[in-house]
N, C-alpha and C. Protein backbone atom coordinates (compact mmCIF):
# COMPACT_ATOMS: atom_id res chain seq x y z
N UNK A 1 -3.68 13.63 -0.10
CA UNK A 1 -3.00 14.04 -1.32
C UNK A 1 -1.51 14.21 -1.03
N UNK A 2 -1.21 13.29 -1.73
CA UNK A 2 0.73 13.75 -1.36
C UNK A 2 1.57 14.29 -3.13
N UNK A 3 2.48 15.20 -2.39
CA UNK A 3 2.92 16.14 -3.23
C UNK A 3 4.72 15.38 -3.68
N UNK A 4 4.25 14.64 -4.42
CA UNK A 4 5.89 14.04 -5.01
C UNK A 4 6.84 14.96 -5.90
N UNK A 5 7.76 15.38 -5.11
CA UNK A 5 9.05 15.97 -5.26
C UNK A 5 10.37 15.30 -5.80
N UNK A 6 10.33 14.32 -5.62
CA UNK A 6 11.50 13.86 -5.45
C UNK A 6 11.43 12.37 -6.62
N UNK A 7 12.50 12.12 -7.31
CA UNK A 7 12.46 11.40 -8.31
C UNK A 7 13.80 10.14 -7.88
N UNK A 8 13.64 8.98 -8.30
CA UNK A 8 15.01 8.29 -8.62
C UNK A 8 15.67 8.23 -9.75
N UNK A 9 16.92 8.39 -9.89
CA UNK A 9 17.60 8.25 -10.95
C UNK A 9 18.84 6.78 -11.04
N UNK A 10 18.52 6.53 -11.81
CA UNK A 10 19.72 5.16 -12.19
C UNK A 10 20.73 5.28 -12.90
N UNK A 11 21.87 5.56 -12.71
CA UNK A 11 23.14 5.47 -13.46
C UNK A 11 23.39 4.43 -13.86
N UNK A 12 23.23 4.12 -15.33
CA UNK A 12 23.71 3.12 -16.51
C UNK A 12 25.48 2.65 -16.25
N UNK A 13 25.88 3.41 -15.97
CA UNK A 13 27.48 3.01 -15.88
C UNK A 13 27.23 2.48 -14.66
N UNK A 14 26.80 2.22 -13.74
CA UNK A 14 26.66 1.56 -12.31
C UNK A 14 26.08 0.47 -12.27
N UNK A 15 25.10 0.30 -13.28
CA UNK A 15 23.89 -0.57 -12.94
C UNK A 15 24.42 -2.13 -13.73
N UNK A 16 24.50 -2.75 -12.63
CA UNK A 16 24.82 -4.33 -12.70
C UNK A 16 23.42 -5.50 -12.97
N UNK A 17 22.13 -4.72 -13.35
CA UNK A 17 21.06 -5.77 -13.93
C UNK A 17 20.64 -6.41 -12.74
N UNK A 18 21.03 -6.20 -11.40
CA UNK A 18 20.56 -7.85 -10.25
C UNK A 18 19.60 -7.22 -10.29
N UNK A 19 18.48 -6.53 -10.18
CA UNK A 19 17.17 -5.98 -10.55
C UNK A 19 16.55 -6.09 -9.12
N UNK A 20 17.58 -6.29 -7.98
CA UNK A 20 17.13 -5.70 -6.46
C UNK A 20 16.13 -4.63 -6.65
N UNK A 21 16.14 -3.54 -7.02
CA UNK A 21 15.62 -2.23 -7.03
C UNK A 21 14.01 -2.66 -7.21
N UNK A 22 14.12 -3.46 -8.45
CA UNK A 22 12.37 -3.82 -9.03
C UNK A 22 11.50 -4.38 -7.76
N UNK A 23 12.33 -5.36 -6.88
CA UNK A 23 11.95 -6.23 -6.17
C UNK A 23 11.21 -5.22 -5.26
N UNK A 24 11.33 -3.91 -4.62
CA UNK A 24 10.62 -3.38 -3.67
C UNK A 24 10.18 -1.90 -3.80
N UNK A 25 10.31 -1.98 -5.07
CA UNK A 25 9.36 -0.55 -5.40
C UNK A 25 7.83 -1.01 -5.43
N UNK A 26 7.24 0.29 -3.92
CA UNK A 26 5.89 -0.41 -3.97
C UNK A 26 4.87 0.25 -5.30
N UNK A 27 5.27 1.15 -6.16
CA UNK A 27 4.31 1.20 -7.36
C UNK A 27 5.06 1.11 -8.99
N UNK A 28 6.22 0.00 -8.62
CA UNK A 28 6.27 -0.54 -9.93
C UNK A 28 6.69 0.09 -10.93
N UNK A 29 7.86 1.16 -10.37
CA UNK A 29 8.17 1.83 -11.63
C UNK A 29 9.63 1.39 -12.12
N UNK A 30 9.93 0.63 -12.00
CA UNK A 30 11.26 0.12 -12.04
C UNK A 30 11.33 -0.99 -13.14
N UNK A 31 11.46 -0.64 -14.19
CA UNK A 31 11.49 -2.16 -14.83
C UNK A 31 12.68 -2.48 -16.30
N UNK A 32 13.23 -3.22 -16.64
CA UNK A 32 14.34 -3.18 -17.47
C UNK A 32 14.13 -2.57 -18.73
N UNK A 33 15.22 -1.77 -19.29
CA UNK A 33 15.70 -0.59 -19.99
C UNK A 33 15.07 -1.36 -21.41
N UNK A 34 14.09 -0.57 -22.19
CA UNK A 34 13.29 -1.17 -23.38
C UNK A 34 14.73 -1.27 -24.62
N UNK A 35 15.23 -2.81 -25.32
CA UNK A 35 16.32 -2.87 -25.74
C UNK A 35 17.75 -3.33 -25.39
N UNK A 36 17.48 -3.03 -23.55
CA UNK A 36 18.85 -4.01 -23.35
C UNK A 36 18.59 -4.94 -22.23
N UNK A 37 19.42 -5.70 -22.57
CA UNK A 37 19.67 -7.12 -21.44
C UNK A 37 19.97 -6.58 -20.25
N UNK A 38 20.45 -5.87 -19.71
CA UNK A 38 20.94 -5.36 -18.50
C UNK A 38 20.51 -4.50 -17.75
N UNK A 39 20.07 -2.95 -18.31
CA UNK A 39 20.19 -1.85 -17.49
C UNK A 39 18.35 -1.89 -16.77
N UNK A 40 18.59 -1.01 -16.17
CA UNK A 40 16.58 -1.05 -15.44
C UNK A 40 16.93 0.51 -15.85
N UNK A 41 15.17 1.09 -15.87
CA UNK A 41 15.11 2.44 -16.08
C UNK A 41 13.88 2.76 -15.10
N UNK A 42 13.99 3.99 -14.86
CA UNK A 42 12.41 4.33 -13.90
C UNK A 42 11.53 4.96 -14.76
N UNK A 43 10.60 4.52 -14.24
CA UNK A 43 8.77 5.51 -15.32
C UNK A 43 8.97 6.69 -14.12
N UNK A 44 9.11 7.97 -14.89
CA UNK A 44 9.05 9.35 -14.56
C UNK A 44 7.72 9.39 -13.78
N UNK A 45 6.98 8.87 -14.37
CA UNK A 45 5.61 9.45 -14.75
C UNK A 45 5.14 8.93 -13.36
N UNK A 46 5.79 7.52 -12.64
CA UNK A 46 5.02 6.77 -11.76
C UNK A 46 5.39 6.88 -10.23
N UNK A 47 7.03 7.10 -10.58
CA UNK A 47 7.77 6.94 -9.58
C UNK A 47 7.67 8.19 -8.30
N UNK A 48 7.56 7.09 -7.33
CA UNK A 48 6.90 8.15 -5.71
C UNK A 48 8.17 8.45 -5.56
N UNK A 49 9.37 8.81 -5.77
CA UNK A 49 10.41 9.01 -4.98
C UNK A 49 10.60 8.73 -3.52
N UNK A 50 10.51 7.29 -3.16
CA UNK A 50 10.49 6.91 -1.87
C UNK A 50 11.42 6.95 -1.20
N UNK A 51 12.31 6.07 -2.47
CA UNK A 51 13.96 5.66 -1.82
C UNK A 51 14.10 4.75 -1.66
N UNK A 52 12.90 3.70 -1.65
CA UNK A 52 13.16 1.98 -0.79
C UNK A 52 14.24 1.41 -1.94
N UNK A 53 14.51 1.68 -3.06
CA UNK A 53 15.21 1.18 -4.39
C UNK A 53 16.57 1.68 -3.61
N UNK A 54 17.10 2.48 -3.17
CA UNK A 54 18.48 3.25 -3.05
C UNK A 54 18.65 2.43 -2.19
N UNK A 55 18.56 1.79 -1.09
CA UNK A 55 18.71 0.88 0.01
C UNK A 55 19.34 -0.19 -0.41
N UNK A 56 18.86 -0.76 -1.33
CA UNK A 56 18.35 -2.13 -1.86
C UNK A 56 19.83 -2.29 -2.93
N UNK A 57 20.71 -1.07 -3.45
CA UNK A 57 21.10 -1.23 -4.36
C UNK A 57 22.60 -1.56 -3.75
N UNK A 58 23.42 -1.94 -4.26
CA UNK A 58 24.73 -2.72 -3.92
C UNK A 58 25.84 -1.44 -4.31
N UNK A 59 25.27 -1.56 -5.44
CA UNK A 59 26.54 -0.99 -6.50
C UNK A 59 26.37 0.80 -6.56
N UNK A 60 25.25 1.28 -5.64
CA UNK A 60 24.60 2.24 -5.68
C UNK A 60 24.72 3.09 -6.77
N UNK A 61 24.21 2.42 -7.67
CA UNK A 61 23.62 3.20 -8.76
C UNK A 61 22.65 4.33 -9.02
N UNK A 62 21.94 3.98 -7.97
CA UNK A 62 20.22 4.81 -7.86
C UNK A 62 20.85 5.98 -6.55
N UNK A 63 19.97 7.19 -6.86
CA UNK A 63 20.26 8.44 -6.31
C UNK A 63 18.97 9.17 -6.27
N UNK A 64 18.44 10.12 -5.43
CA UNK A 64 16.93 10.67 -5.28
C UNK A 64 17.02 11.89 -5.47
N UNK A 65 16.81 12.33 -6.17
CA UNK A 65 16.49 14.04 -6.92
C UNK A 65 15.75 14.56 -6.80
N UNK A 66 15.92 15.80 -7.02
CA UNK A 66 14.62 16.77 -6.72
C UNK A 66 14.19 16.92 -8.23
N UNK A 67 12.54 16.87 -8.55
CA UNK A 67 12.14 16.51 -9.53
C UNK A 67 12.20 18.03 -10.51
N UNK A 68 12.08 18.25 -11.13
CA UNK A 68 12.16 19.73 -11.92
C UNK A 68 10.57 20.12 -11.64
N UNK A 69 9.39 19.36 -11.50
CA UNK A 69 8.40 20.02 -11.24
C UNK A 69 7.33 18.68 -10.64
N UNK A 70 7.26 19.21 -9.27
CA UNK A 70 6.40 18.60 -8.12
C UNK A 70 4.77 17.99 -9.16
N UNK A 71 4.59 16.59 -8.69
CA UNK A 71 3.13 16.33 -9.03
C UNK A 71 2.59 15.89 -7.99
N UNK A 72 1.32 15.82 -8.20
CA UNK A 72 0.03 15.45 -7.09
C UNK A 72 -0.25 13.54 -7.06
N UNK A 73 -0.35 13.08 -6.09
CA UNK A 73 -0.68 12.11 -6.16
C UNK A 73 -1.78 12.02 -5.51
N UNK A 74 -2.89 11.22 -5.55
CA UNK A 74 -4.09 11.05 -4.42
C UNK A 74 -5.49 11.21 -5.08
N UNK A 75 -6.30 11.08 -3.98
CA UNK A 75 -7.59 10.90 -4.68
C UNK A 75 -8.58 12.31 -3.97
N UNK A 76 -8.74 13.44 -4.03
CA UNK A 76 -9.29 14.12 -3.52
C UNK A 76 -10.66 14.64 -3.32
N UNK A 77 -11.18 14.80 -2.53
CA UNK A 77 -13.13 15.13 -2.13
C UNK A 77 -13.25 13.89 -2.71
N UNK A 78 -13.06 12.98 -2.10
CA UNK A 78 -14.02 10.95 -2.03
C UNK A 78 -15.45 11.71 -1.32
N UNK A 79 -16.41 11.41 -2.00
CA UNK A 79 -17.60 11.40 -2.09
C UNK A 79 -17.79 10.10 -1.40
N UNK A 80 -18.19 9.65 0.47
CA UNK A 80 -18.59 8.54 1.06
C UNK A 80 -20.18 8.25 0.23
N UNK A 81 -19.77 7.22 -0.86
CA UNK A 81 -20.85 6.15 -1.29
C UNK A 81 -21.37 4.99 -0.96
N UNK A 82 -22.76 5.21 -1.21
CA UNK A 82 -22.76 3.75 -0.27
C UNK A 82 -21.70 2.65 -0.56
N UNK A 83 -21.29 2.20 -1.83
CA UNK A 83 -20.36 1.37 -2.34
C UNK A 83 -19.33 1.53 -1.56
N UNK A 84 -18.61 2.54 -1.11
CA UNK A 84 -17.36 2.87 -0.68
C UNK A 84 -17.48 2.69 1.01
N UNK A 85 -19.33 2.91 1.72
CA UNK A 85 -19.18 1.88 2.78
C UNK A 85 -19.27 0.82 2.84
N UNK A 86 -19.88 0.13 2.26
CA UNK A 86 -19.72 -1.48 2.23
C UNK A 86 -18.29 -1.87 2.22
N UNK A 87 -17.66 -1.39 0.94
CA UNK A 87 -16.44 -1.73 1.05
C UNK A 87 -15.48 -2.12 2.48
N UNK A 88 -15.80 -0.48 3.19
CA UNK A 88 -15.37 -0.18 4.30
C UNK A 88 -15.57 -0.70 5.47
N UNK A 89 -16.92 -1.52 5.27
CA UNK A 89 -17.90 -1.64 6.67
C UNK A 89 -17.31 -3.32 6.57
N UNK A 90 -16.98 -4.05 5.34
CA UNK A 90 -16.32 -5.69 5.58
C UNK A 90 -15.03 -5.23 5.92
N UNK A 91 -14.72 -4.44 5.40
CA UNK A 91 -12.87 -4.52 6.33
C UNK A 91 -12.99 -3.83 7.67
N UNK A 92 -14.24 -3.60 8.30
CA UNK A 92 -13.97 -3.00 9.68
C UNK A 92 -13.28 -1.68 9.68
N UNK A 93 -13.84 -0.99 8.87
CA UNK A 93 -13.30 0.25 9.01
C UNK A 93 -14.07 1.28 8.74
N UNK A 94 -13.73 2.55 8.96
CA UNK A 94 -14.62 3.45 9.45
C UNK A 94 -14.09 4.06 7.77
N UNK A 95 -15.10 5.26 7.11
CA UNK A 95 -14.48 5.56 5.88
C UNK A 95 -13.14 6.62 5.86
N UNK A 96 -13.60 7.22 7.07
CA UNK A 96 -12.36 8.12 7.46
C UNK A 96 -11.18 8.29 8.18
N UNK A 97 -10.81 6.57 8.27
CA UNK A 97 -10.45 5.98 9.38
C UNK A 97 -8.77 6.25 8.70
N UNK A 98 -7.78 6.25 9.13
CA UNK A 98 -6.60 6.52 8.53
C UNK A 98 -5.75 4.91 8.15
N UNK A 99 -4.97 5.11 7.15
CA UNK A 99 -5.16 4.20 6.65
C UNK A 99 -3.39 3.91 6.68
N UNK A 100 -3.44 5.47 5.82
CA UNK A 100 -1.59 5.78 5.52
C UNK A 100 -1.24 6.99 6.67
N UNK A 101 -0.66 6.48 7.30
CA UNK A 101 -0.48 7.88 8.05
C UNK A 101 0.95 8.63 7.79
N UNK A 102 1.84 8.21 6.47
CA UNK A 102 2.40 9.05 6.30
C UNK A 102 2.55 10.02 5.46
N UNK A 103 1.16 9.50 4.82
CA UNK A 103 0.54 10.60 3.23
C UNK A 103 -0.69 10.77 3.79
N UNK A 104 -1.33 10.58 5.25
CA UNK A 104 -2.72 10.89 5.56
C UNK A 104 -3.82 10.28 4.83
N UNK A 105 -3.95 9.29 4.21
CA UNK A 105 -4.55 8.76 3.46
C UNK A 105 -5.66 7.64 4.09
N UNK A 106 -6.50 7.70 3.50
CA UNK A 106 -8.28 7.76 4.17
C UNK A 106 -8.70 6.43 3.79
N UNK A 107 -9.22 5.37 4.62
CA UNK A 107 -10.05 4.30 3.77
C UNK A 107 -10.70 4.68 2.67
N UNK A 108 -11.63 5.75 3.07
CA UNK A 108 -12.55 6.37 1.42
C UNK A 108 -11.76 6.38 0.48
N UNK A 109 -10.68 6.71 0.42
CA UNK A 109 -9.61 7.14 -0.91
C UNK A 109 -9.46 5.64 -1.65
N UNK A 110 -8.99 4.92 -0.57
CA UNK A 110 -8.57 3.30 -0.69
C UNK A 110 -9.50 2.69 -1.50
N UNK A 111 -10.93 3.24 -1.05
CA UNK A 111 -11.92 2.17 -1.37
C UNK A 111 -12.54 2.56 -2.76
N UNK A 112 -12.32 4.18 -2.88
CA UNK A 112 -12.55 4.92 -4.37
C UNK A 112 -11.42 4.43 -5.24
N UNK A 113 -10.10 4.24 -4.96
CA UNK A 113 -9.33 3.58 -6.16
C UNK A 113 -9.60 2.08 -6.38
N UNK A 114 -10.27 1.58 -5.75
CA UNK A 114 -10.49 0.00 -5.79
C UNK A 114 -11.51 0.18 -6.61
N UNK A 115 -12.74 1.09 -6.45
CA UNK A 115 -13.91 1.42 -7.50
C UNK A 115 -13.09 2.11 -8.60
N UNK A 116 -11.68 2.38 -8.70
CA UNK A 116 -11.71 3.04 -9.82
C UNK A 116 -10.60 2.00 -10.79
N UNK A 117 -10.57 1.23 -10.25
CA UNK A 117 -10.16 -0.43 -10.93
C UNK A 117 -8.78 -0.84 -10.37
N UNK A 118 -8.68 -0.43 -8.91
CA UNK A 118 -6.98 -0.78 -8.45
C UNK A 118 -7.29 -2.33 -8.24
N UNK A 119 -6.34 -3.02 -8.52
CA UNK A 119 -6.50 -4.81 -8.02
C UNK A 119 -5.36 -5.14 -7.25
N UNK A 120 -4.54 -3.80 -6.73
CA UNK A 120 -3.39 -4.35 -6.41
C UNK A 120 -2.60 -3.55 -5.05
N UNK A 121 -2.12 -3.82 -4.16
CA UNK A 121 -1.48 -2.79 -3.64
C UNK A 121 -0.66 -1.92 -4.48
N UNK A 122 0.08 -2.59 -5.00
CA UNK A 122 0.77 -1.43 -6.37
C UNK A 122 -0.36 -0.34 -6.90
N UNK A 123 -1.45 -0.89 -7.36
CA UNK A 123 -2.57 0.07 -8.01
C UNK A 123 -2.41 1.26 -6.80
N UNK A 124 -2.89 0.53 -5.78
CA UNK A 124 -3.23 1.36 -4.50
C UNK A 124 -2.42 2.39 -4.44
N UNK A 125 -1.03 2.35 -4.36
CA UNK A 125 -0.24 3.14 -4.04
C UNK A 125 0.16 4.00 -5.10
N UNK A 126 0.03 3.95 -6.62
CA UNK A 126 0.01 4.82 -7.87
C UNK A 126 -1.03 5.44 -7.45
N UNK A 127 -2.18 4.99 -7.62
CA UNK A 127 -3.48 6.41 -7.00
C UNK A 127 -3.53 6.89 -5.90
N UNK A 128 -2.57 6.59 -4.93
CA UNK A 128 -3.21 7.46 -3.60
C UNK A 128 -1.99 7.48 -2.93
N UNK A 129 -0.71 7.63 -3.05
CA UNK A 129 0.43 7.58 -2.09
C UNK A 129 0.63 6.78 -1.63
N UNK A 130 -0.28 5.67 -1.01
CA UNK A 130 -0.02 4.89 0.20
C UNK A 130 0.72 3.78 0.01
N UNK A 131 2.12 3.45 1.25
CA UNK A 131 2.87 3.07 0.91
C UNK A 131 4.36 3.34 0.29
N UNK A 132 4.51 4.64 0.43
CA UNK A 132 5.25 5.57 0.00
C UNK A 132 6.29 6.25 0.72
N UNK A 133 5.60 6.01 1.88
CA UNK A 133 6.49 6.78 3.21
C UNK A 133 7.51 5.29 4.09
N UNK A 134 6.90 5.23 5.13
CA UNK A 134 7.42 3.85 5.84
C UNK A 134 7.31 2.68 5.29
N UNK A 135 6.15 2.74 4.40
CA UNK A 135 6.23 1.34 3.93
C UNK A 135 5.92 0.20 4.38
N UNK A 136 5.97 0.38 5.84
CA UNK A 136 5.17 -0.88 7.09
C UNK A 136 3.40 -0.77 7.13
N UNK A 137 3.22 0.15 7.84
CA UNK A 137 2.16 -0.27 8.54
C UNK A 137 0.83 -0.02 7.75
N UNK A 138 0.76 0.84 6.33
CA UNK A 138 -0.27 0.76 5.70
C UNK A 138 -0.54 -0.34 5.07
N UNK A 139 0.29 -1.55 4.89
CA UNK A 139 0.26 -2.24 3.71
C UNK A 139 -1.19 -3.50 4.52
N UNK A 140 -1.03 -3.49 6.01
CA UNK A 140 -2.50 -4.34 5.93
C UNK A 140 -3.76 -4.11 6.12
N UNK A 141 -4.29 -3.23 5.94
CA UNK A 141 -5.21 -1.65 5.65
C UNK A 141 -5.53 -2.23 4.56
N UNK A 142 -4.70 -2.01 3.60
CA UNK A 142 -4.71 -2.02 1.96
C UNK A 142 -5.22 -3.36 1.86
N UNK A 143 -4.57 -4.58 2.26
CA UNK A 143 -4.78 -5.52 1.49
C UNK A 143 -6.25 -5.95 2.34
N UNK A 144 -6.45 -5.33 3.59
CA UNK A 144 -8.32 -5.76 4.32
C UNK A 144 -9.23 -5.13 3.33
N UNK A 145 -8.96 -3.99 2.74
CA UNK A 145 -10.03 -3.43 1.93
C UNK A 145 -9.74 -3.82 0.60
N UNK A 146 -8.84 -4.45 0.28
CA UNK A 146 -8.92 -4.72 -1.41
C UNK A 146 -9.73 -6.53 -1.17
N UNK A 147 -9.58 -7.21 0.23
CA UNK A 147 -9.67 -8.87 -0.04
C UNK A 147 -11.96 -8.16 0.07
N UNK A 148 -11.99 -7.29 1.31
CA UNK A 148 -13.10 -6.79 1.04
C UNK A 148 -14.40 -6.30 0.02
N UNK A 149 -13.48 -6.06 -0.86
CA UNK A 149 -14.02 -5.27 -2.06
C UNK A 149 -13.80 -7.09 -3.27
N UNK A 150 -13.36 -8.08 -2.44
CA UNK A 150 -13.76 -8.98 -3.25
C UNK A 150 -12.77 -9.26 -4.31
N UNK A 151 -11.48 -8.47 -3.99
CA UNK A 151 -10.34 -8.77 -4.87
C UNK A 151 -9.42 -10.06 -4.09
N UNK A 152 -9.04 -11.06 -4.89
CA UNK A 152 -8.29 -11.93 -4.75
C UNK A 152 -6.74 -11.75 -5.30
N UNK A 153 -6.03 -12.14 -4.21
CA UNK A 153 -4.26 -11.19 -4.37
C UNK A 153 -3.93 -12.60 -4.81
N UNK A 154 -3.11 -12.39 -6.19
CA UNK A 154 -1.65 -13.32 -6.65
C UNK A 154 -0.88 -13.23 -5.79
N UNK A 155 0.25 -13.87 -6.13
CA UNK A 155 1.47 -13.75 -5.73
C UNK A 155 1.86 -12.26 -5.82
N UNK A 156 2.95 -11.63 -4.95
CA UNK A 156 3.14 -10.05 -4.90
C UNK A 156 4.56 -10.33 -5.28
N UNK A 157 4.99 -9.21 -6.64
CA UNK A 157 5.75 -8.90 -7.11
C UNK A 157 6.89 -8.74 -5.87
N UNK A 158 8.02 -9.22 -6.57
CA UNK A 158 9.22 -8.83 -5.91
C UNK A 158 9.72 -9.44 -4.67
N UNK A 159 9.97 -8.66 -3.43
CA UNK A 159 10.49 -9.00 -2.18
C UNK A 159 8.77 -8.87 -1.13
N UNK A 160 7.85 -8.32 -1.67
CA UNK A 160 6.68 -8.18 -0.80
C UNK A 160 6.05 -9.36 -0.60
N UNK A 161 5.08 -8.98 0.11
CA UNK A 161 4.13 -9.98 0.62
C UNK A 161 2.70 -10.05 0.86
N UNK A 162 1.80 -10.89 0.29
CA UNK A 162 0.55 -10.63 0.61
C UNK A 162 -0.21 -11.53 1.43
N UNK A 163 0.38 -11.71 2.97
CA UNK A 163 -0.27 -12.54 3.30
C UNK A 163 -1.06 -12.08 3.90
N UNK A 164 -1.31 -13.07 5.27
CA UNK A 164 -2.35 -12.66 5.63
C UNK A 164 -2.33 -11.56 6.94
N UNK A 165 -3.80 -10.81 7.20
CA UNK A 165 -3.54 -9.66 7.49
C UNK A 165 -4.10 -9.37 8.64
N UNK A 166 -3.59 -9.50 9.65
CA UNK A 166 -4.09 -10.08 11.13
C UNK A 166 -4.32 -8.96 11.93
N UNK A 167 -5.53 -9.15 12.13
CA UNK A 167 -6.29 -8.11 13.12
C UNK A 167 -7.50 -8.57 14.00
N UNK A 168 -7.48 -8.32 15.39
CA UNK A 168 -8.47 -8.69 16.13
C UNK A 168 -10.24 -9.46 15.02
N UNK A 169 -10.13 -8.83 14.38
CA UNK A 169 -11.24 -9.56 13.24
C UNK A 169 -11.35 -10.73 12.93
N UNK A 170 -9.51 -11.34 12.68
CA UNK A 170 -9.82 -12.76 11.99
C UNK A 170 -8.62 -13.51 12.55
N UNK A 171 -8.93 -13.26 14.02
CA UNK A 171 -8.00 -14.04 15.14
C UNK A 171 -8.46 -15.37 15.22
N UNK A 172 -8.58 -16.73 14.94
CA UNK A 172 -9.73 -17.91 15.15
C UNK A 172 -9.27 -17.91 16.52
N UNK A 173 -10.92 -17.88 16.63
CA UNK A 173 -11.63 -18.96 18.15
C UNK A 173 -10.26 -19.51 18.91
N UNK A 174 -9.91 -20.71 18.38
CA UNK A 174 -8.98 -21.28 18.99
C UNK A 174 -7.97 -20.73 19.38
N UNK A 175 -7.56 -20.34 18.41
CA UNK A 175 -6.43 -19.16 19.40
C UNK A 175 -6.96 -18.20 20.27
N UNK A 176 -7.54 -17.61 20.32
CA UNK A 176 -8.38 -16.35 21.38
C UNK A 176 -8.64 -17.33 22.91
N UNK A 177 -8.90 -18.72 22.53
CA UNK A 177 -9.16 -19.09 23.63
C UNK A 177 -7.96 -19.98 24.26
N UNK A 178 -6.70 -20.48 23.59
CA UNK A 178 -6.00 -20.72 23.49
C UNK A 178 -4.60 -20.09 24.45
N UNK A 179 -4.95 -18.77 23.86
CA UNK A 179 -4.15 -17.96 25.24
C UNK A 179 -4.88 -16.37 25.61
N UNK A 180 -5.42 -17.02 26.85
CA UNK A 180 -6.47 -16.43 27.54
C UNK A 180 -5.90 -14.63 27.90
N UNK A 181 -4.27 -15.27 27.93
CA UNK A 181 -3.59 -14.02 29.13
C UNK A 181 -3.66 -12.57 28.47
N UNK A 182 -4.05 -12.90 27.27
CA UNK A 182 -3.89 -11.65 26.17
C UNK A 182 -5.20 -11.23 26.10
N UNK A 183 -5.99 -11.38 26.93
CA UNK A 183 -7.62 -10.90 26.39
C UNK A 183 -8.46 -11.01 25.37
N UNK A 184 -8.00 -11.34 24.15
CA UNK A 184 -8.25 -11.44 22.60
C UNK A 184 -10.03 -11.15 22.66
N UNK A 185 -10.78 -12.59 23.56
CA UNK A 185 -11.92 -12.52 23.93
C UNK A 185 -12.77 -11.15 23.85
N UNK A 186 -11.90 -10.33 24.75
CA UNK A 186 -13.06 -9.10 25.89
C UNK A 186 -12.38 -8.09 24.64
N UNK A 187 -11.45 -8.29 24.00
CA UNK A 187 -10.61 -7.19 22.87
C UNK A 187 -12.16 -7.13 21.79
N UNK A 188 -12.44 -8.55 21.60
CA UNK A 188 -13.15 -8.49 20.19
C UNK A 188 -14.30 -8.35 20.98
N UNK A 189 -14.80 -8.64 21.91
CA UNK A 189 -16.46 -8.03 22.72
C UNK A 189 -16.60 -6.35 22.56
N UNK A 190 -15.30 -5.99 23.18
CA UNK A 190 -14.97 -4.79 23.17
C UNK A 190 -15.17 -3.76 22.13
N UNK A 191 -14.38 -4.48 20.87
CA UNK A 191 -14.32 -3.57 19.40
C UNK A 191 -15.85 -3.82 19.17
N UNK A 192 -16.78 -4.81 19.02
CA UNK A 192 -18.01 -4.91 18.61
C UNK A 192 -18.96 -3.84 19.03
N UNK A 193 -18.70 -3.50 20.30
CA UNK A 193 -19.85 -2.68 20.80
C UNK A 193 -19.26 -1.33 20.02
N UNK A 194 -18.04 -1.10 19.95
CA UNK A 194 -18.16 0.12 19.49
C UNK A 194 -17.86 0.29 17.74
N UNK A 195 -17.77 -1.14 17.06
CA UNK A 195 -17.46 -0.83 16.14
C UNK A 195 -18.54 -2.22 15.61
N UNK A 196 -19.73 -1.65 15.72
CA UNK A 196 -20.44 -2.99 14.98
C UNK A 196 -20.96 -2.99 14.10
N UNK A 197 -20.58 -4.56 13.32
CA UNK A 197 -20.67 -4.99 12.00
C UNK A 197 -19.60 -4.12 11.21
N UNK A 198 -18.62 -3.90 11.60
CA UNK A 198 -17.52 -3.27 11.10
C UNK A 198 -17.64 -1.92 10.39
N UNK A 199 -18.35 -0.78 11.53
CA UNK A 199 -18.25 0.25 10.37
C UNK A 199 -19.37 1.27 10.71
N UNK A 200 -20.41 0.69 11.34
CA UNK A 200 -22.37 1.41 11.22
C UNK A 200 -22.11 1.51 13.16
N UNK A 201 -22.12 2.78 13.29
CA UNK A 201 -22.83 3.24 13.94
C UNK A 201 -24.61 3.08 14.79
């Protein structure tokens, strides 16, 4: 559960329309001002106060505030269902396995907003934080348990990316044997015994 404090704000007299900002907000709250050709506005309602938008901006328009009153983001007491292991058990992951580690955020959570109709990393990260903090290393977590759960990714909005999501799991053959010096082999013998069929004990 992460506790969002912090808001972006866009100054209209600043804002030059290149719509950088939209390009890497990971839950999509950024989108042009309803009525004009130019300005972008933020959804109050959505926005994680990350900051990745303030980076991004040239003309620095965008500024991070403290919100007048803190909301909750996240999915709390995930009830492990069988649904929510399966999910878990094709992406090789354990349900409690960490996912986001800078909002603490749980495969179970991941796999309960996917049951609760996320199709998107964006979804992902409106219901559960993740993605919010660093911004790196949860994002291929997310997309093993959403291709898991049988969701097929479009093209990803903006400057992101949904490719592919490389983990000892779906190293091919040929490469593993290809370059020996890295172990890949005795890595994936290895993870099996203790993690077999991705997940079951």
């Amino acid at each position: 559960m992460k506790t969002v404090s912090k808001i972006v704000v866009i100054d209209k007299e600043k804002c030059i329309g290149c719509a950088l900002c939209t390009k890497v907000c990971p839950v999509t709250a950024i989108s042009k001002a309803e009525g004009s050709a130019r300005y972008y506005e933020v959804d109050e309602k959505i926005c994680s106060g990350c900051g990745f938008c303030v980076a991004q901006c040239s003309q620095k328009a965008i500024r991070v505030m403290k919100r007048e009153q803190s909301v909750k983001v996240g999915i709390m007491n995930v009830e492990v269902t069988e649904e929510i292991k399966e999910i878990c058990r094709k992406a090789h992951m354990y349900p409690e396995q960490m996912v986001c580690f800078c909002h603490l955020v749980q495969a179970k959570e991941i796999a309960a907003a996917i049951l609760q109709g996320a199709r998107s990393p964006e979804d992902i990260s409106r219901l559960t934080g993740a993605r919010t903090g660093c911004g790196v290393l949860c994002i291929s977590g997310i997309i093993r348990l959403l291709r898991a759960a049988g969701i097929e990714l479009t093209k990803a909005p903006g400057n992101q990316w949904y490719g592919m999501d490389v983990s000892i799991w779906n190293i091919p053959e040929s490469i593993r044997e290809k370059y020996p010096e890295y172990f890949l082999e005795e890595d994936l013998r290895l993870i099996k015994e203790y993690f077999p069929e991705g997940g079951e004990k």
